[in-house]
Protein backbone atom coordinates (compact mmCIF):
# COMPACT_ATOMS: atom_id res chain seq x y z
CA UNK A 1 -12.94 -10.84 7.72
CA UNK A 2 -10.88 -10.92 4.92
CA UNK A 3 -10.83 -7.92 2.46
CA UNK A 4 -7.93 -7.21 0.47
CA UNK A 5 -3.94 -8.38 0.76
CA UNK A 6 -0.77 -6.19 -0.18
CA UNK A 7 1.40 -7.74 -2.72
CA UNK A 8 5.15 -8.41 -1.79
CA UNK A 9 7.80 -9.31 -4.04
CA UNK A 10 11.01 -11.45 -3.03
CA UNK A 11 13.71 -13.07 -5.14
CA UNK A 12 15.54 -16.34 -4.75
CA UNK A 13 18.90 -16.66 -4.31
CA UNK A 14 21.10 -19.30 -6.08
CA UNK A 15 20.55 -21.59 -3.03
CA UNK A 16 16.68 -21.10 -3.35
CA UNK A 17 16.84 -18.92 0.03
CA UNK A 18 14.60 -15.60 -0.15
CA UNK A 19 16.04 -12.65 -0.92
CA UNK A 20 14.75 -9.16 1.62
CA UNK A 21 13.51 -7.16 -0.83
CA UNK A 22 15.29 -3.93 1.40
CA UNK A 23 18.21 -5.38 -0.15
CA UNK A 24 17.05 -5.60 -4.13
CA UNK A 25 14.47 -2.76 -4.62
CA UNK A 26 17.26 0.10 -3.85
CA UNK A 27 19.52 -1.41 -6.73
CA UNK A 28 16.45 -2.40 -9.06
CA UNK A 29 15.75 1.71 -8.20
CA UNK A 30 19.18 2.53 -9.40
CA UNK A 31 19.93 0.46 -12.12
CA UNK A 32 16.24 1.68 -13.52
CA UNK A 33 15.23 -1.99 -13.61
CA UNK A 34 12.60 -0.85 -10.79
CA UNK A 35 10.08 0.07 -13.74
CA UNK A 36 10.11 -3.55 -15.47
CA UNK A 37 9.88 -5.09 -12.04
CA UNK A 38 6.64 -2.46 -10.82
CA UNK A 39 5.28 -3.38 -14.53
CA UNK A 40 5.50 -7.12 -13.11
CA UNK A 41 4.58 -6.92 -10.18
CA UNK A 42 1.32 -5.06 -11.01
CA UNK A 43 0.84 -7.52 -13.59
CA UNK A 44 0.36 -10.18 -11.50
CA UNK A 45 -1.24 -8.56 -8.64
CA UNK A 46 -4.41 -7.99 -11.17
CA UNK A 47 -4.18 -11.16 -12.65
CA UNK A 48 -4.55 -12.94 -9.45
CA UNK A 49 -7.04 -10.10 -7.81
CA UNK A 50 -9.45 -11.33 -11.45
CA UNK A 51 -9.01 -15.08 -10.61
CA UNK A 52 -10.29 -14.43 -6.91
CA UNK A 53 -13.03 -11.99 -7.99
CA UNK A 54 -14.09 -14.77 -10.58
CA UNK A 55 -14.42 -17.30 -7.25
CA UNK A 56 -16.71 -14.97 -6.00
CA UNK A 57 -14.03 -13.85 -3.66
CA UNK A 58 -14.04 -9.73 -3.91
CA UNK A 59 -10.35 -8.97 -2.40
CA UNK A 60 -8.59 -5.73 -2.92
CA UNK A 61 -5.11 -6.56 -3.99
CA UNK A 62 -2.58 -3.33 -2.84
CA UNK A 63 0.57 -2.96 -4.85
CA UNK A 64 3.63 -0.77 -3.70
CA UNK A 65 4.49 1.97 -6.65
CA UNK A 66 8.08 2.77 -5.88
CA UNK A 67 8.99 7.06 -6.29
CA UNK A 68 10.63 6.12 -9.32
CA UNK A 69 8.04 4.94 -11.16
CA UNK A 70 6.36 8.17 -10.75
CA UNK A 71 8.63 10.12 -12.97
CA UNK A 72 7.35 7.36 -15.55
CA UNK A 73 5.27 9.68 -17.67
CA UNK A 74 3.58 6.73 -19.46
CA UNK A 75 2.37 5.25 -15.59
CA UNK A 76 -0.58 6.00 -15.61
CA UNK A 77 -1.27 4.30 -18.87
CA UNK A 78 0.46 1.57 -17.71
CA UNK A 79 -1.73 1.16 -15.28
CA UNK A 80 -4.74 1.68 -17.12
CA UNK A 81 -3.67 -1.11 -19.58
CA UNK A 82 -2.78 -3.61 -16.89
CA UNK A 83 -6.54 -3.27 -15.32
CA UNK A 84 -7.96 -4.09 -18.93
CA UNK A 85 -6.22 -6.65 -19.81
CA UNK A 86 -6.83 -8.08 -16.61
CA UNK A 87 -10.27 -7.76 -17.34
CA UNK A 88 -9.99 -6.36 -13.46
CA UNK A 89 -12.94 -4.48 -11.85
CA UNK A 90 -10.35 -1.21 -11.05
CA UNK A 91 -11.86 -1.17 -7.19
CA UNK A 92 -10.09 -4.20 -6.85
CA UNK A 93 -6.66 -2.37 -7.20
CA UNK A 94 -5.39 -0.36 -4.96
CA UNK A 95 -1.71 1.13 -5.37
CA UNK A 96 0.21 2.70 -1.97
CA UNK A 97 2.34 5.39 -2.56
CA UNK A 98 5.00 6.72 0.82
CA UNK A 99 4.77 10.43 1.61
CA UNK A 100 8.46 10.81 0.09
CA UNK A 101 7.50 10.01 -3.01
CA UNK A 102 4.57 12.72 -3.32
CA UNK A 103 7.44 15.25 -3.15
CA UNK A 104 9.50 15.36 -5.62
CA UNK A 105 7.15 17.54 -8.25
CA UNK A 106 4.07 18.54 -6.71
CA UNK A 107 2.27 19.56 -9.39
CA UNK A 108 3.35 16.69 -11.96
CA UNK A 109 2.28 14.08 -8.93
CA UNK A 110 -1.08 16.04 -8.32
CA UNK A 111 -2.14 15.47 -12.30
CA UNK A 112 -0.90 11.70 -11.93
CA UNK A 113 -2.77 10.66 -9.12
CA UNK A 114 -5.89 12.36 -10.71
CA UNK A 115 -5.45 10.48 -13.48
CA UNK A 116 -5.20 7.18 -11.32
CA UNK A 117 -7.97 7.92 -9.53
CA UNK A 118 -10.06 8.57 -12.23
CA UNK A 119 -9.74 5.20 -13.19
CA UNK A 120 -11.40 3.80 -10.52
CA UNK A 121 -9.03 2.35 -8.10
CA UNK A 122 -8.26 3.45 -4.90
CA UNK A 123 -5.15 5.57 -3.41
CA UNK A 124 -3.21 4.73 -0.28
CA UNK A 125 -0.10 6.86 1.82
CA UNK A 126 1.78 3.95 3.11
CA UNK A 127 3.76 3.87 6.25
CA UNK A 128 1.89 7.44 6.98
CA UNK A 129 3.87 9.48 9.89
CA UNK A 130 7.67 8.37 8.97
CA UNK A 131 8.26 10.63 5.91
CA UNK A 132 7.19 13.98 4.57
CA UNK A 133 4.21 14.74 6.77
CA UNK A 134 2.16 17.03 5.32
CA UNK A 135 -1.93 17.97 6.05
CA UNK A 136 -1.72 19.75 2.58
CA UNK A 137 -1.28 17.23 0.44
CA UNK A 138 -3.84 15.52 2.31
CA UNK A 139 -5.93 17.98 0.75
CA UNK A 140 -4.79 18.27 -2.56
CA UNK A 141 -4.58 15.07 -3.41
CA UNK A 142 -6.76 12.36 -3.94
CA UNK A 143 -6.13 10.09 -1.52
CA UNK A 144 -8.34 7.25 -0.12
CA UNK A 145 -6.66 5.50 2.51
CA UNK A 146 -3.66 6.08 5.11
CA UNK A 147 -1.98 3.00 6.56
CA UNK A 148 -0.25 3.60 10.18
CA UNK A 149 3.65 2.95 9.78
CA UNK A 150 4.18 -0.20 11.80
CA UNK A 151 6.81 1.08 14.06
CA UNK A 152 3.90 3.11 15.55
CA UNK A 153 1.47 0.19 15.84
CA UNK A 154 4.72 -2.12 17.70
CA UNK A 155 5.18 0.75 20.09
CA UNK A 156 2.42 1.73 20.89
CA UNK A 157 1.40 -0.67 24.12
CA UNK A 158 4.31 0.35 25.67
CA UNK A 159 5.42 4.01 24.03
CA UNK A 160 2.39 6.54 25.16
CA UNK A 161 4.28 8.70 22.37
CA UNK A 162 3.84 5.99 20.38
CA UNK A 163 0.43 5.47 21.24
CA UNK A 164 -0.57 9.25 20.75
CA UNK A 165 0.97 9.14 17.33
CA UNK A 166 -1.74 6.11 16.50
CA UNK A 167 -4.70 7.79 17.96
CA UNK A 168 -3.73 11.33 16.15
CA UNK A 169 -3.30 9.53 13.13
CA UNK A 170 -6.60 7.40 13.60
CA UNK A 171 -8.33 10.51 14.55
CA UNK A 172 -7.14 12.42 11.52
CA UNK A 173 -7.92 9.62 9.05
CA UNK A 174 -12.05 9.55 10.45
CA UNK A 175 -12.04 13.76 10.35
CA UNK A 176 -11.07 13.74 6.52
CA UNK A 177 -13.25 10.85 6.06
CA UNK A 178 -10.27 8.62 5.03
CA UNK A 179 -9.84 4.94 5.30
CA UNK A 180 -7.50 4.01 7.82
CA UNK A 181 -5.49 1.06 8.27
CA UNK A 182 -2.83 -0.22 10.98
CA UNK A 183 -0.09 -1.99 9.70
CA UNK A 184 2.44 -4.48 11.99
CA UNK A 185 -0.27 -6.13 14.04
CA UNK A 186 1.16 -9.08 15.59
CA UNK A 187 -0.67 -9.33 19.12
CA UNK A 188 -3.93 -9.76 20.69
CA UNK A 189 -3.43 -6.61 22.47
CA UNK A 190 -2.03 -4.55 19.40
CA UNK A 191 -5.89 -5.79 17.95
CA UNK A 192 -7.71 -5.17 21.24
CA UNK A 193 -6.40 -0.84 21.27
CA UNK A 194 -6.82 -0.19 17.87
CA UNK A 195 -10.27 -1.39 18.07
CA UNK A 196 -10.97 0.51 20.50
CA UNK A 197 -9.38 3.96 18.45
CA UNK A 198 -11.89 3.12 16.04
CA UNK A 199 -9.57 1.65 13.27
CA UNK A 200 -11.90 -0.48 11.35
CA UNK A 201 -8.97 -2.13 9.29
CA UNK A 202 -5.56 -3.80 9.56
CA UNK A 203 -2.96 -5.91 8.77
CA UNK A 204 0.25 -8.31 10.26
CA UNK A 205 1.46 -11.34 11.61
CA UNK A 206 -1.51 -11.54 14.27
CA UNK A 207 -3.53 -12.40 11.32
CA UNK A 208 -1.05 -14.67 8.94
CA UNK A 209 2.60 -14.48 7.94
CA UNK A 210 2.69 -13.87 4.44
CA UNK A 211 2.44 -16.58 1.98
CA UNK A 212 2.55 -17.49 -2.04
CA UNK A 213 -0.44 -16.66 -3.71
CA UNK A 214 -2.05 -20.21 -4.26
CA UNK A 215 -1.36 -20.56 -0.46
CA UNK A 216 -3.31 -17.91 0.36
C-alpha cells in the first residue's frame, strides 16, 4: 500500500521541456540559490502532505535537504516554521540527508539533526552505500531510516556483489532497528528478492513513474 512519496523538483525550459534536476541543483548549490529553492521545495511538500492528511489520506512526504543547506544555521528553524504553518502533523515529514553531507562538521551536524528530530519528524540516509560509509555515525546520530542506493537494487539480480551489498545493507538496517527502504524498483523480480531479504518498504518505476502532485 501506499505510505509516503519523495518530493522531486524539475524546471521547465523555455520550450516547456523538463529540465534534469542533475543539471540545475549543482548551479542552484553554487550560486547559493539552493537555500531559497530547499525553502520552496519544503514549503510545498508540507502544504500538500496537510491537504492529503486532511482527506484522511496519512502519507509521509520525504524531501531531499541538499549539504548546503546544512551550513544554514537558521535550518532547523526553518524547518520548524514550515511544519507550523503548515499546520503539518511533523510525522508526516520526513527529510533525507546523503552520507556526504553528514561530513563536513561532525559535531555542528550531530546538534542539527537533534534538533530536527526533536521536532518530530523522521530522518533518512539516502542513497546509503555510495558515499561516506560509516557504522559510527549510524550511532551517533539520530537516524530513522536508510534507503538502498538504486544502483544496488538494479544490480542486484544479476551482480551477486550487488546482491550481497542489498542483503548487508538490509541486514544492518533490521540489527539497528532502522527502517529500511529500496530505492530503483522497476521489476517484478527486483520486488519478489527484496521481499524475501525482509525489506518491508520501497520505491520506483515498478510501482508508478513519477507524476505532478494533483496526479498523484
Amino acid at each position: 500500500k501506499i505510505i509516503g512519496v519523495e518530493a522531486l523538483v524539475r524546471l521547465r525550459d523555455d520550450d516547456n521541456k523538463l529540465i534534469s534536476p542533475l543539471d540545475f541543483i549543482p548551479l542552484a548549490e553554487e550560486t547559493g540559490l539552493i537555500h531559497a529553492l530547499g525553502q520552496s521545495v519544503l514549503k510545498q511538500s508540507c502544504k500538500a502532505a496537510k491537504e492529503w492528511a486532511d482527506k484522511g489520506h496519512n502519507i509521509k512526504v520525504a524531501v531531499n535537504i541538499a549539504a548546503k543547506q546544512f551550513t544554514d544555521g537558521n535550518f532547523c528553524n526553518l524547518v520548524a516554521d514550515t511544519i507550523e504553518q503548515a499546520g503539518l502533523a511533523s510525522e508526516l515529514l520526513e527529510l533525507e540527508v546523503t552520507e556526504s553531507a553528514l561530513m563536513h562538521d561532525f559535531e555542528e551536524i550531530k546538534i542539527m539533526l537533534s534538533k530536527l528530530s526533536d521536532l518530530g519528524l523522521t530522518i533518512a540516509i539516502d542513497d546509503f552505500g555510495t558515499g561516506y560509509s560509516s557504522l559510527s555515525y549510524l550511532k551517533l546520530f539520530p537516524v530513522d531510516v536508510l534507503k538502498i542506493d538504486q544502483s544496488f537494487v538494479r544490480d542486484m539480480l544479476t551482480d551477486t556483489q550487488s546482491m550481497d551489498i542489498v542483503r548487508t545493507i538490509t541486514s544492518l538496517a533490521h540489527t539497528l532497528n532502522l527502517q529500511i527502504v529500496a530505492e530503483g524498483i522497476e521489476e517484478k523480480q527486483h520486488l519478489n528478492s527484496l521481499i524475501d531479504l525482509g525489506c518491508e518498504l520501497g520505491q520506483g518505476y515498478y510501482f508508478h513513474n513519477h507524476m505532478p502532485k494533483e496526479e498523484f
